[in-house]
PDB file of N, CA and C in Angstrom:
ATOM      1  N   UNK A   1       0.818  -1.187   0.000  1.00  0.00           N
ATOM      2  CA  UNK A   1       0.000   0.000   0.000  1.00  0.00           C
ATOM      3  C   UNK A   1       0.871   1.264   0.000  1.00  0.00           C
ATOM      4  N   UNK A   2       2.100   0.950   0.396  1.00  0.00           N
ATOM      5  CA  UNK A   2       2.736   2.243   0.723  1.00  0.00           C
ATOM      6  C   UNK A   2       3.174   2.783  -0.735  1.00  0.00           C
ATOM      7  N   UNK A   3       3.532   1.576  -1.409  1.00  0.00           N
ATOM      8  CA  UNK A   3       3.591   1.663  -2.881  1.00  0.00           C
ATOM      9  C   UNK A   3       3.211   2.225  -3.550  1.00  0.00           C
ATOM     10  N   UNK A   4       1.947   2.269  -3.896  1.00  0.00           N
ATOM     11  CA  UNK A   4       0.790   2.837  -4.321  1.00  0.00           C
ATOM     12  C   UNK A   4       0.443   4.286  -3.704  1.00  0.00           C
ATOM     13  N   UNK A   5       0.789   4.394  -2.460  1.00  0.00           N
ATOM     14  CA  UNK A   5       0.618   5.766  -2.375  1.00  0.00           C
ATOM     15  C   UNK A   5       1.808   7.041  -2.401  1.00  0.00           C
ATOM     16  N   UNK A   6       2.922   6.383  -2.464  1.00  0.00           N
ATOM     17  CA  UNK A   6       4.245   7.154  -2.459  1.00  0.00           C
ATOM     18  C   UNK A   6       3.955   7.264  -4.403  1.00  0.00           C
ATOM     19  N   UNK A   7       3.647   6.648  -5.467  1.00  0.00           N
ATOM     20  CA  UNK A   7       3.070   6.686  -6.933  1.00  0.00           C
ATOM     21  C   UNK A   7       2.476   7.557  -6.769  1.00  0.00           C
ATOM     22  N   UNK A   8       1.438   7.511  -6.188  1.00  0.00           N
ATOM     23  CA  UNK A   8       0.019   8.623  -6.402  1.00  0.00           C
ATOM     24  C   UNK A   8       0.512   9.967  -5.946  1.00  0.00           C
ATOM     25  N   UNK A   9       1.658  10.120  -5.123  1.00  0.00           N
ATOM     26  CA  UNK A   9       2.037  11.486  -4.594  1.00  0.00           C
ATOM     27  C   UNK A   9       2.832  11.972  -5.962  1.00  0.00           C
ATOM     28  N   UNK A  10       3.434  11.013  -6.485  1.00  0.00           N
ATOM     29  CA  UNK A  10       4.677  11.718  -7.885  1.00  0.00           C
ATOM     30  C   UNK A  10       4.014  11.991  -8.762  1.00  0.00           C
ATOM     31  N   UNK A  11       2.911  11.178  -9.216  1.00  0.00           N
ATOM     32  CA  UNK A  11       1.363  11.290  -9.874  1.00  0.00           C
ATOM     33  C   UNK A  11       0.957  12.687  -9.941  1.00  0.00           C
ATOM     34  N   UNK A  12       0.684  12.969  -8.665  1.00  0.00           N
ATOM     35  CA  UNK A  12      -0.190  14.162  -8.040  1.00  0.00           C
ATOM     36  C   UNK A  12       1.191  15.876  -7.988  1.00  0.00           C
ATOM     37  N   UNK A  13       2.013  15.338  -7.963  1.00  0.00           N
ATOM     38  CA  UNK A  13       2.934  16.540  -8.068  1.00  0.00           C
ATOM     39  C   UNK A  13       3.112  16.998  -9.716  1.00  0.00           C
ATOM     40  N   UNK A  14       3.149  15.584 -10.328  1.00  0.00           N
ATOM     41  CA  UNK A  14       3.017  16.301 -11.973  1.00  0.00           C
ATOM     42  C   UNK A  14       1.922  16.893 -12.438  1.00  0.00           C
ATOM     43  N   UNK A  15       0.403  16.292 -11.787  1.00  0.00           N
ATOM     44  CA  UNK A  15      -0.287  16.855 -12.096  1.00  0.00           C
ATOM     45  C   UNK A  15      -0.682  18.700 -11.323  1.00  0.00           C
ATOM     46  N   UNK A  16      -0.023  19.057 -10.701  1.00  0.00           N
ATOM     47  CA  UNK A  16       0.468  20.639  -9.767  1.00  0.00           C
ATOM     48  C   UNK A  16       1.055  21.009 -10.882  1.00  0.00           C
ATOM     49  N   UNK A  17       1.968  20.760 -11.456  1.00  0.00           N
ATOM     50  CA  UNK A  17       3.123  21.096 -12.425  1.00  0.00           C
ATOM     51  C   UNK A  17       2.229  21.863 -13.742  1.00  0.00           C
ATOM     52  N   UNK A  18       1.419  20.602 -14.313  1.00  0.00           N
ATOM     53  CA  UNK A  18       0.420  20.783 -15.170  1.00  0.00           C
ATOM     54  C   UNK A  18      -0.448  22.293 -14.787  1.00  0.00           C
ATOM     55  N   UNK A  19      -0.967  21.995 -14.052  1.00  0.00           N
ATOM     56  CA  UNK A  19      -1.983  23.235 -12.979  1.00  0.00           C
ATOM     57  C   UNK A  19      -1.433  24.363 -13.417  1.00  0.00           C
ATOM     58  N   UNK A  20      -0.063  24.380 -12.716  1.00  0.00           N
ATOM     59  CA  UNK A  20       0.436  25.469 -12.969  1.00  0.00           C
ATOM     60  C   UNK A  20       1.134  26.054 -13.968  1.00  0.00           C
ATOM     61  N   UNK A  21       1.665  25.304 -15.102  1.00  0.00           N
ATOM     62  CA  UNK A  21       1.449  25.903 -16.522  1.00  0.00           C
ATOM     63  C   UNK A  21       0.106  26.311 -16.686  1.00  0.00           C
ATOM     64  N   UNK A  22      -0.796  25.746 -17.124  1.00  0.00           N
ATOM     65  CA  UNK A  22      -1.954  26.252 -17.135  1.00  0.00           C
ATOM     66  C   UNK A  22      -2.057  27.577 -16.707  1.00  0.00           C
ATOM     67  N   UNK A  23      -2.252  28.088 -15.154  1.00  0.00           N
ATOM     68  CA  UNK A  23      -2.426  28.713 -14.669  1.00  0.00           C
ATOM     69  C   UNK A  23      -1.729  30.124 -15.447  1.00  0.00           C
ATOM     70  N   UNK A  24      -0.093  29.623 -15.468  1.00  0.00           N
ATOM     71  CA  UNK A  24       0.807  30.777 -15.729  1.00  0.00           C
ATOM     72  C   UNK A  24       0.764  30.762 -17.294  1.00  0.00           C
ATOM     73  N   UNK A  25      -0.488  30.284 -18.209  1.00  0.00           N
ATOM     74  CA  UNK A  25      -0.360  30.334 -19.837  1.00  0.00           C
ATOM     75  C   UNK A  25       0.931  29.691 -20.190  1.00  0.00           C
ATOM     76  N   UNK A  26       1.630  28.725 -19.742  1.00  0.00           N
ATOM     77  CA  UNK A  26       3.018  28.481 -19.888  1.00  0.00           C
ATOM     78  C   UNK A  26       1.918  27.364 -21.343  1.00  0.00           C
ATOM     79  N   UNK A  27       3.006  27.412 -22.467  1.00  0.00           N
ATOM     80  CA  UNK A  27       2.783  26.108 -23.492  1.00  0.00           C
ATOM     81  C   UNK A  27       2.541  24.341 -22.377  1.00  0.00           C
ATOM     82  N   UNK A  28       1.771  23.919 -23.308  1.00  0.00           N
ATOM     83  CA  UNK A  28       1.784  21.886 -22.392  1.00  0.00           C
ATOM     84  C   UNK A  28       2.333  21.530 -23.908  1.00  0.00           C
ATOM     85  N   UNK A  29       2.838  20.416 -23.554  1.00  0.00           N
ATOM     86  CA  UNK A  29       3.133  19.396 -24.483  1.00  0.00           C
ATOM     87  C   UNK A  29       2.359  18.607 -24.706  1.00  0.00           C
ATOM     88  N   UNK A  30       2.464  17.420 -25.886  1.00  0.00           N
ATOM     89  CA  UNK A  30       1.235  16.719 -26.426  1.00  0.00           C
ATOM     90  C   UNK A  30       1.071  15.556 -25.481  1.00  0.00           C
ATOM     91  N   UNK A  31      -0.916  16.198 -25.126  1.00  0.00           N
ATOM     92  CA  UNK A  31      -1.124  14.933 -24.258  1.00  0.00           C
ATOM     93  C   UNK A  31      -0.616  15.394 -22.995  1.00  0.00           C
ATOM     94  N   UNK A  32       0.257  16.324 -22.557  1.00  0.00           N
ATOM     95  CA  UNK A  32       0.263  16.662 -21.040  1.00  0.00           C
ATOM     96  C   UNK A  32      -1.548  17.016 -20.359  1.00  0.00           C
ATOM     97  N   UNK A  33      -1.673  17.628 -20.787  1.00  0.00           N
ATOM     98  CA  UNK A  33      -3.209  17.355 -20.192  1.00  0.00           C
ATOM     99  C   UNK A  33      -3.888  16.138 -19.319  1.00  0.00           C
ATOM    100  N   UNK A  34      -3.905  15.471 -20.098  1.00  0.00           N
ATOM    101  CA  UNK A  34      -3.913  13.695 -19.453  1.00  0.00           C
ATOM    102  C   UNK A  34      -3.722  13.437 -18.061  1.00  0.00           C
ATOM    103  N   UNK A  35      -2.571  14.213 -17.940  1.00  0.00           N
ATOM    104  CA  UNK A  35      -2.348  13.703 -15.993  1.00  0.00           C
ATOM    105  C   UNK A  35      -3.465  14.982 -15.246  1.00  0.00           C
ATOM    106  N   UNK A  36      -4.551  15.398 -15.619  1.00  0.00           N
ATOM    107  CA  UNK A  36      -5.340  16.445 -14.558  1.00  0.00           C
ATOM    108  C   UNK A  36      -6.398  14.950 -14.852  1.00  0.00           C
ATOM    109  N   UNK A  37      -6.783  14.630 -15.458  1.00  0.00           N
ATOM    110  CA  UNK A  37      -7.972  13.807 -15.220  1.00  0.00           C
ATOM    111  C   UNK A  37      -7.574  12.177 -15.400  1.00  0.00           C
ATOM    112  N   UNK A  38      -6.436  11.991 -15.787  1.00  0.00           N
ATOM    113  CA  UNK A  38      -6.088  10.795 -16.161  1.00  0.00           C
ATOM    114  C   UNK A  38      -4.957   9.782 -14.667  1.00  0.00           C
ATOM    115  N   UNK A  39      -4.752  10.290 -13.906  1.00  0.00           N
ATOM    116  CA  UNK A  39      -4.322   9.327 -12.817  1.00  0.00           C
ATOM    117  C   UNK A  39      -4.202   8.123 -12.522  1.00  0.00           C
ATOM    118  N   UNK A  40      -5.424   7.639 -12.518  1.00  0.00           N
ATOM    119  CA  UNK A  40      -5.973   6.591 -12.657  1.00  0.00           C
ATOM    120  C   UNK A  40      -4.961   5.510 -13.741  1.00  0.00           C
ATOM    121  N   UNK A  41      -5.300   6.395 -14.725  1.00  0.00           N
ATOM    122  CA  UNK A  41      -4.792   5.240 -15.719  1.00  0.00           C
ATOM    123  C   UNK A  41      -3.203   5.081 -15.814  1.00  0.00           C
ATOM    124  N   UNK A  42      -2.512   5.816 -15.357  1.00  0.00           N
ATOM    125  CA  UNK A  42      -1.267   6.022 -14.960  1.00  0.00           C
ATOM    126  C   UNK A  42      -1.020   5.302 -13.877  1.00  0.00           C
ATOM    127  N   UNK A  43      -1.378   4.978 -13.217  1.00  0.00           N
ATOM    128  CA  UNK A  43      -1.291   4.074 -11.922  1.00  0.00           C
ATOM    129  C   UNK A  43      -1.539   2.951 -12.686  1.00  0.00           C
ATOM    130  N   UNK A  44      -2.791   2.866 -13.345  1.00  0.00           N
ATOM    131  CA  UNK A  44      -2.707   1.747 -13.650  1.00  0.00           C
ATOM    132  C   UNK A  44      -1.903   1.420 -15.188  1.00  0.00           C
ATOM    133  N   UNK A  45      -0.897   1.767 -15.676  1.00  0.00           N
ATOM    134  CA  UNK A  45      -0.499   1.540 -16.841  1.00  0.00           C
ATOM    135  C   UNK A  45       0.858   1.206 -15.770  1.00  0.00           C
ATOM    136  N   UNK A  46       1.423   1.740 -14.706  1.00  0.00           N
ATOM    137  CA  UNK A  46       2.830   1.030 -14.458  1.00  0.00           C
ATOM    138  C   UNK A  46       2.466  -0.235 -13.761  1.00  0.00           C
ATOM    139  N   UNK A  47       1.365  -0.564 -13.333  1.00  0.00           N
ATOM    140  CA  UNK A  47       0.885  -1.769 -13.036  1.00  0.00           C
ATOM    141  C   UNK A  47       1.133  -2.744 -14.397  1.00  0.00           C
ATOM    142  N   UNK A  48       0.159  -2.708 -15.022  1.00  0.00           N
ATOM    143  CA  UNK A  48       0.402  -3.372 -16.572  1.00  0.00           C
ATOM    144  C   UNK A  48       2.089  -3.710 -17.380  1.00  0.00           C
ATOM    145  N   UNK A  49       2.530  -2.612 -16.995  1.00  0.00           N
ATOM    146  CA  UNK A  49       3.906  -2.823 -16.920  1.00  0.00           C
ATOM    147  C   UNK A  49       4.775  -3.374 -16.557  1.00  0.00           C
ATOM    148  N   UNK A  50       4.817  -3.247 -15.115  1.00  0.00           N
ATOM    149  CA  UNK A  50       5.793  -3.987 -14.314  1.00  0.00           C
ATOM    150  C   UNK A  50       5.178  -5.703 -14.443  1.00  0.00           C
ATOM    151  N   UNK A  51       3.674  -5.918 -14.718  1.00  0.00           N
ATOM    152  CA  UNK A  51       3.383  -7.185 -15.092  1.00  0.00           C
ATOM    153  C   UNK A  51       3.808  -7.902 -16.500  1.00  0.00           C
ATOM    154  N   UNK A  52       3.841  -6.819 -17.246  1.00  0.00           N
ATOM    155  CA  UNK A  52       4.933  -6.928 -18.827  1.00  0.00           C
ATOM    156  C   UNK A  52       6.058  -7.816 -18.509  1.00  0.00           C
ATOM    157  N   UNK A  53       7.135  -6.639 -17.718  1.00  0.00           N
ATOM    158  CA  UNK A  53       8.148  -6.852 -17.652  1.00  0.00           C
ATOM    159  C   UNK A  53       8.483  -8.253 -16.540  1.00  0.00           C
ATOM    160  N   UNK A  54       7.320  -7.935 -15.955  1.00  0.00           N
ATOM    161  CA  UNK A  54       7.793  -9.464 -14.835  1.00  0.00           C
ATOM    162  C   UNK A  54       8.781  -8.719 -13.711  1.00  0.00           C
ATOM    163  N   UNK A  55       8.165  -7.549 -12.679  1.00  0.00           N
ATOM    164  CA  UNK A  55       8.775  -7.090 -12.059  1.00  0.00           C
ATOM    165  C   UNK A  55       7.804  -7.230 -11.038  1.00  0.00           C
ATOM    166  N   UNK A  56       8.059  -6.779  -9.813  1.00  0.00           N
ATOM    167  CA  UNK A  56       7.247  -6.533  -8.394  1.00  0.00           C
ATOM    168  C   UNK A  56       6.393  -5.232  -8.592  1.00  0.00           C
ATOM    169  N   UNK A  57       5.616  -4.973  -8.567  1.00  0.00           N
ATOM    170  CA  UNK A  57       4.809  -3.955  -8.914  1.00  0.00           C
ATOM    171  C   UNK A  57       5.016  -3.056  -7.330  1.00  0.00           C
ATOM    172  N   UNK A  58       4.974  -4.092  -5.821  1.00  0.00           N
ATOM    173  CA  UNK A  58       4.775  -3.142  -4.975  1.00  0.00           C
ATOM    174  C   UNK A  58       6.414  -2.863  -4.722  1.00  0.00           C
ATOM    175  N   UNK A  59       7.347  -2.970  -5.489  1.00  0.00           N
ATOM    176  CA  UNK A  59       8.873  -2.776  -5.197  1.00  0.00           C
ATOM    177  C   UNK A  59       8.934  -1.076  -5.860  1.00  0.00           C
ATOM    178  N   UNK A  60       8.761  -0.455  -4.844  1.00  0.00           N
ATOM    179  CA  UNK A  60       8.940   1.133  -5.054  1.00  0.00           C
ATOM    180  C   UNK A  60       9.726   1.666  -5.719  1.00  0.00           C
ATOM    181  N   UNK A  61      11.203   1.342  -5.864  1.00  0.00           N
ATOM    182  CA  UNK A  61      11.913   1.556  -6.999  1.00  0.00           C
ATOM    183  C   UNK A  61      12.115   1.162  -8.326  1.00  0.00           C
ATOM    184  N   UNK A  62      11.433  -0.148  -8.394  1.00  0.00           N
ATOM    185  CA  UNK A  62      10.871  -0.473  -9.763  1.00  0.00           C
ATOM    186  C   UNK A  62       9.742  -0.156 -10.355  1.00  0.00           C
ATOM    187  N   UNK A  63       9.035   0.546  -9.649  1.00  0.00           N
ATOM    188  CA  UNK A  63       7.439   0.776  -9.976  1.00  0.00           C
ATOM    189  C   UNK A  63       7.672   2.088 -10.424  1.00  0.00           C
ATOM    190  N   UNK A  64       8.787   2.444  -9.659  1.00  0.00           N
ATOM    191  CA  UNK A  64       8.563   4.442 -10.145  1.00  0.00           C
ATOM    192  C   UNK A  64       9.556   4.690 -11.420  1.00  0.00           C
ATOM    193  N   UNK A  65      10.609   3.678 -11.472  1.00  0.00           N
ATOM    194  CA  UNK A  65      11.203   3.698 -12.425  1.00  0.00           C
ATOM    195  C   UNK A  65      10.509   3.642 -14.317  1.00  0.00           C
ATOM    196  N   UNK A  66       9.096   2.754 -14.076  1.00  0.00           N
ATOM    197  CA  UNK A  66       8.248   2.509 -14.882  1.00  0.00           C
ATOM    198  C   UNK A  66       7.030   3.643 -15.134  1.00  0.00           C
ATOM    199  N   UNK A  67       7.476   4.465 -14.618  1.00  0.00           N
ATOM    200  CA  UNK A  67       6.616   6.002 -14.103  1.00  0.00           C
ATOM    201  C   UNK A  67       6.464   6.917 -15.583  1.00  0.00           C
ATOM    202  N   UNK A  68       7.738   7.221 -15.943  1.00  0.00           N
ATOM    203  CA  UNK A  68       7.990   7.751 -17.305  1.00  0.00           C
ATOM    204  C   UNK A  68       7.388   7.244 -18.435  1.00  0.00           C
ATOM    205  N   UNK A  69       7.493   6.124 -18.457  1.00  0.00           N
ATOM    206  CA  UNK A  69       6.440   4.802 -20.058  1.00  0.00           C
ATOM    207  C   UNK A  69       5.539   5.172 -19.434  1.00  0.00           C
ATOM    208  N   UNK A  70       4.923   5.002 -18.390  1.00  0.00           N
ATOM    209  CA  UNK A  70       3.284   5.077 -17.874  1.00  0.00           C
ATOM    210  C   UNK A  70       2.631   6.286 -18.262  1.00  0.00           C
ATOM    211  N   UNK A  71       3.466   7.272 -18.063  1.00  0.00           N
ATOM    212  CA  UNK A  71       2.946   9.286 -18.729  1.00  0.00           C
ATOM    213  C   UNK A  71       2.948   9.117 -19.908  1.00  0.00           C
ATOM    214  N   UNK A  72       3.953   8.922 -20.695  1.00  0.00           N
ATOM    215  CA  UNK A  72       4.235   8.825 -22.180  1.00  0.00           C
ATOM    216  C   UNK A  72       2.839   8.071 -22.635  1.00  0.00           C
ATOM    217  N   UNK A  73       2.554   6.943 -22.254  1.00  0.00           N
ATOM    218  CA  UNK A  73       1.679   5.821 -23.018  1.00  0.00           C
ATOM    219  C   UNK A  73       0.416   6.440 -22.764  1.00  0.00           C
ATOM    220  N   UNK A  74      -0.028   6.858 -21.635  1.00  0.00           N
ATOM    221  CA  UNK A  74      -1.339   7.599 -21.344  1.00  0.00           C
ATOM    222  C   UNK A  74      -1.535   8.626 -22.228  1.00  0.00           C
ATOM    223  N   UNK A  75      -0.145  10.068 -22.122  1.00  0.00           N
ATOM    224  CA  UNK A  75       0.078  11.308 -22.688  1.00  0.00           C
ATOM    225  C   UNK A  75      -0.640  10.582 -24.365  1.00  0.00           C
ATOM    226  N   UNK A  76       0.175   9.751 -24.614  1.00  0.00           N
ATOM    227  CA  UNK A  76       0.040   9.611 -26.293  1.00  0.00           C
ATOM    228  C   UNK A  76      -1.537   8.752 -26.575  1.00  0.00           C
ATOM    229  N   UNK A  77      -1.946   7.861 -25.929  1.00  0.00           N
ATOM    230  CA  UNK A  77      -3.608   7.422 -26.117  1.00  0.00           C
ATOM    231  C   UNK A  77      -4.669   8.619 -25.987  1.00  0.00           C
ATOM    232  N   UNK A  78      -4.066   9.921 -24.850  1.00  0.00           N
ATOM    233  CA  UNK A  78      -5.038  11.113 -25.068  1.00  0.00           C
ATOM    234  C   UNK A  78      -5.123  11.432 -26.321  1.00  0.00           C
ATOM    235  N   UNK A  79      -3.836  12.091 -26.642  1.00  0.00           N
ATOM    236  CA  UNK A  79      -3.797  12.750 -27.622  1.00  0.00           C
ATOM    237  C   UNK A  79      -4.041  12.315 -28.740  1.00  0.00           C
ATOM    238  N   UNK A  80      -4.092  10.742 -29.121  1.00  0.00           N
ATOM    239  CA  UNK A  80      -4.639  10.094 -30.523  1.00  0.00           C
ATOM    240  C   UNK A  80      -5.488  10.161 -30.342  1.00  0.00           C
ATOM    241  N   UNK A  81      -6.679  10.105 -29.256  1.00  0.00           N
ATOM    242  CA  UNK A  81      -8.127  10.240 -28.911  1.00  0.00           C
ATOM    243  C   UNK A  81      -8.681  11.649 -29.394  1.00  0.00           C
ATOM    244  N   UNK A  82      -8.221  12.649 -28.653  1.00  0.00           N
ATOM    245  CA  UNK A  82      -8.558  13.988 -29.101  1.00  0.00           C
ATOM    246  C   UNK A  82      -8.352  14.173 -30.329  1.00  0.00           C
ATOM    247  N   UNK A  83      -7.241  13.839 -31.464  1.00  0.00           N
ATOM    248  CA  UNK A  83      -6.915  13.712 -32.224  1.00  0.00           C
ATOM    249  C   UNK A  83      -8.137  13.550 -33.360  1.00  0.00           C
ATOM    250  N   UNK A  84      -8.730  12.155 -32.545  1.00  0.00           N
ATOM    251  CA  UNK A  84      -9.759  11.753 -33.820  1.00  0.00           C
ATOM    252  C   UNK A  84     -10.782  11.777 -33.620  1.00  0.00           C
ATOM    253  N   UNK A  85     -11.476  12.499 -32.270  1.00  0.00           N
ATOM    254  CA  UNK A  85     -12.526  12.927 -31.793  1.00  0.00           C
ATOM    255  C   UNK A  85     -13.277  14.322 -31.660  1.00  0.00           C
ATOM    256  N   UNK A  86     -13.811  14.939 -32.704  1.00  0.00           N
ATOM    257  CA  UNK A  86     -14.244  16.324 -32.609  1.00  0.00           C
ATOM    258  C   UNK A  86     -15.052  16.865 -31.601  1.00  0.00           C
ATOM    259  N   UNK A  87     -15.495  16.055 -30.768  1.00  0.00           N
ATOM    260  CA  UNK A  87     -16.514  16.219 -29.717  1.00  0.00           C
ATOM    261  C   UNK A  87     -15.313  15.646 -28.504  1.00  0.00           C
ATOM    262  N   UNK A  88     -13.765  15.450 -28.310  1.00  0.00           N
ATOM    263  CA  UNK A  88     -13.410  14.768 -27.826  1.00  0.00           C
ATOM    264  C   UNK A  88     -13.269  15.695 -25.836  1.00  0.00           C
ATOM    265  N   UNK A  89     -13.806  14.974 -24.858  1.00  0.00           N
ATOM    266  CA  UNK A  89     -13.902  15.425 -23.257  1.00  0.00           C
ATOM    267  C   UNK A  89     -12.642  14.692 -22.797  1.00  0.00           C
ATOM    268  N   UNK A  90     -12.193  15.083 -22.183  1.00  0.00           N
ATOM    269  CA  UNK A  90     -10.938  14.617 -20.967  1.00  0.00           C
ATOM    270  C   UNK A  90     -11.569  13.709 -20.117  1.00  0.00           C
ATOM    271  N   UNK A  91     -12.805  14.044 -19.968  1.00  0.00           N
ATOM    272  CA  UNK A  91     -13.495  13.416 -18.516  1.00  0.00           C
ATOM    273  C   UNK A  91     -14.316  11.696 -19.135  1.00  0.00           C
ATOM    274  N   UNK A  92     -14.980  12.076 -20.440  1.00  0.00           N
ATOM    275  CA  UNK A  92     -15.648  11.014 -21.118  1.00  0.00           C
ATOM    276  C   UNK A  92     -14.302   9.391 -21.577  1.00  0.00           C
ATOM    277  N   UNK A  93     -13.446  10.533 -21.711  1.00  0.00           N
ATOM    278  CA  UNK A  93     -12.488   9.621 -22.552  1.00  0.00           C
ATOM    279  C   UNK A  93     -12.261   8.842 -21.242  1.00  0.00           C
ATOM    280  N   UNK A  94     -11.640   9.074 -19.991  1.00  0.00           N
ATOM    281  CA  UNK A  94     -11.321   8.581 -18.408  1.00  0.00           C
ATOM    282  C   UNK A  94     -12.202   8.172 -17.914  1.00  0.00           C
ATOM    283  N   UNK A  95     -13.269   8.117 -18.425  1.00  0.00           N
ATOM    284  CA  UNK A  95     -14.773   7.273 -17.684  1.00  0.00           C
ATOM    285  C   UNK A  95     -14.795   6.343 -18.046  1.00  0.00           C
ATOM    286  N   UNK A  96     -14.174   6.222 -19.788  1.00  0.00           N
ATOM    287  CA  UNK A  96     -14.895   5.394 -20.547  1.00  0.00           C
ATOM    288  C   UNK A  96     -13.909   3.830 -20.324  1.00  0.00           C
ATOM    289  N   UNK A  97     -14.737   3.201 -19.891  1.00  0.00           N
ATOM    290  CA  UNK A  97     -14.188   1.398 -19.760  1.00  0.00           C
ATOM    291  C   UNK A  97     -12.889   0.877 -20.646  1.00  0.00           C
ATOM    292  N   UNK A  98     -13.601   1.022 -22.053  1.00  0.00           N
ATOM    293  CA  UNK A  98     -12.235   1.327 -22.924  1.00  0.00           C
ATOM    294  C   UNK A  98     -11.126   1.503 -22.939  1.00  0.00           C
ATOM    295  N   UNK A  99     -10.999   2.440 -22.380  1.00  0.00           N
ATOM    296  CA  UNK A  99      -9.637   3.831 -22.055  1.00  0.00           C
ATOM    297  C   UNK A  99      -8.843   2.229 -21.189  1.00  0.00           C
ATOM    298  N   UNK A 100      -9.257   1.992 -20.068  1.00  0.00           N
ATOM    299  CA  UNK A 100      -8.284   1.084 -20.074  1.00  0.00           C
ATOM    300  C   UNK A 100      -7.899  -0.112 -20.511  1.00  0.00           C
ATOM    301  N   UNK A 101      -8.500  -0.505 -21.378  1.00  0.00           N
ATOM    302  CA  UNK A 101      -8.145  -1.770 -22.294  1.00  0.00           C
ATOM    303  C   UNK A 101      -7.533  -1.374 -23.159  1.00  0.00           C
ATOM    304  N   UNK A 102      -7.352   0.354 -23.628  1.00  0.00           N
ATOM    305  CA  UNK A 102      -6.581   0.581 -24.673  1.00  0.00           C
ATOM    306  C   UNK A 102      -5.248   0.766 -24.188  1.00  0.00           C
ATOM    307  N   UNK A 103      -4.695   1.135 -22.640  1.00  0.00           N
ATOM    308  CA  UNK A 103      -4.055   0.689 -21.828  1.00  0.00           C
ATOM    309  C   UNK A 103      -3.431  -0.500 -21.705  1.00  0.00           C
ATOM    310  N   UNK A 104      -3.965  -1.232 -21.567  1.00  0.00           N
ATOM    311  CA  UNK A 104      -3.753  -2.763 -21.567  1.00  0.00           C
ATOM    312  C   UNK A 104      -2.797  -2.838 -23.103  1.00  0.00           C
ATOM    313  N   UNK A 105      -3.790  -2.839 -24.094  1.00  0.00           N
ATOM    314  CA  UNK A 105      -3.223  -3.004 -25.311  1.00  0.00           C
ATOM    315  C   UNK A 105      -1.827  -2.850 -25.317  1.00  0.00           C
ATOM    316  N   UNK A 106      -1.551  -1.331 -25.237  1.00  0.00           N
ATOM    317  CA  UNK A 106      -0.650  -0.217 -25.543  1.00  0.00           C
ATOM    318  C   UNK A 106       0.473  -0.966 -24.680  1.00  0.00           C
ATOM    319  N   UNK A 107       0.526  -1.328 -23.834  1.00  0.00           N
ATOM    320  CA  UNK A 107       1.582  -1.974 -23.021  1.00  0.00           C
ATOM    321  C   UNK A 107       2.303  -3.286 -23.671  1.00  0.00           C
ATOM    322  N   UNK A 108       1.410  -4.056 -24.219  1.00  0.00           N
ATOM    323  CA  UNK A 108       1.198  -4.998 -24.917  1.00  0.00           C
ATOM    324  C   UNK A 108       1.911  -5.961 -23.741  1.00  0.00           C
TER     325      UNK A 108
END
């Protein structure tokens, strides 16, 4: 558990980071968006991962090490989503059941 919540704090500081570009009009990069509503799937994409790779998922230094692929892979499923969605929500796309099987996929 401690695992999981020492993640969700590095999680939660990028998503401050985000905030505050925003805030200060600073440029985001593609798919930075993703970590204000997308958490979730970031947690759960270094899960999927470290099960890829055949690692300990609750081993804190291997889990966070897998932290970076987990943003990237989320960052880039937003942004192909928005991409091909003219009506496309941050919030619909993170609701939607999908979203993490395309997760799943993406990890392969």
């Amino acid at each position: 558990m401690l695992t999981s919540f020492k993640l969700v704090q590095i999680v939660n500081q990028k998503k401050r980071e985000v905030r505050k570009k925003i805030r200060e009009g600073d440029s985001l990069e593609a798919g930075e968006m993703s970590l204000i509503d997308g958490s979730f799937h970031v947690l759960f994409a270094i899960r999927q991962i470290c099960n890829r790779d055949e690692i300990d998922m609750w081993d804190y230094d291997l889990a966070r090490d897998k932290l970076g692929e987990a943003v990237t892979l989320v960052s880039k499923l937003y942004s192909e989503a928005q991409k091909s969605d003219a009506n496309f929500s941050s919030n619909r796309f993170f609701k939607d059941a999908r979203t993490k099987d395309q997760v799943t996929k993406a990890v392969g």
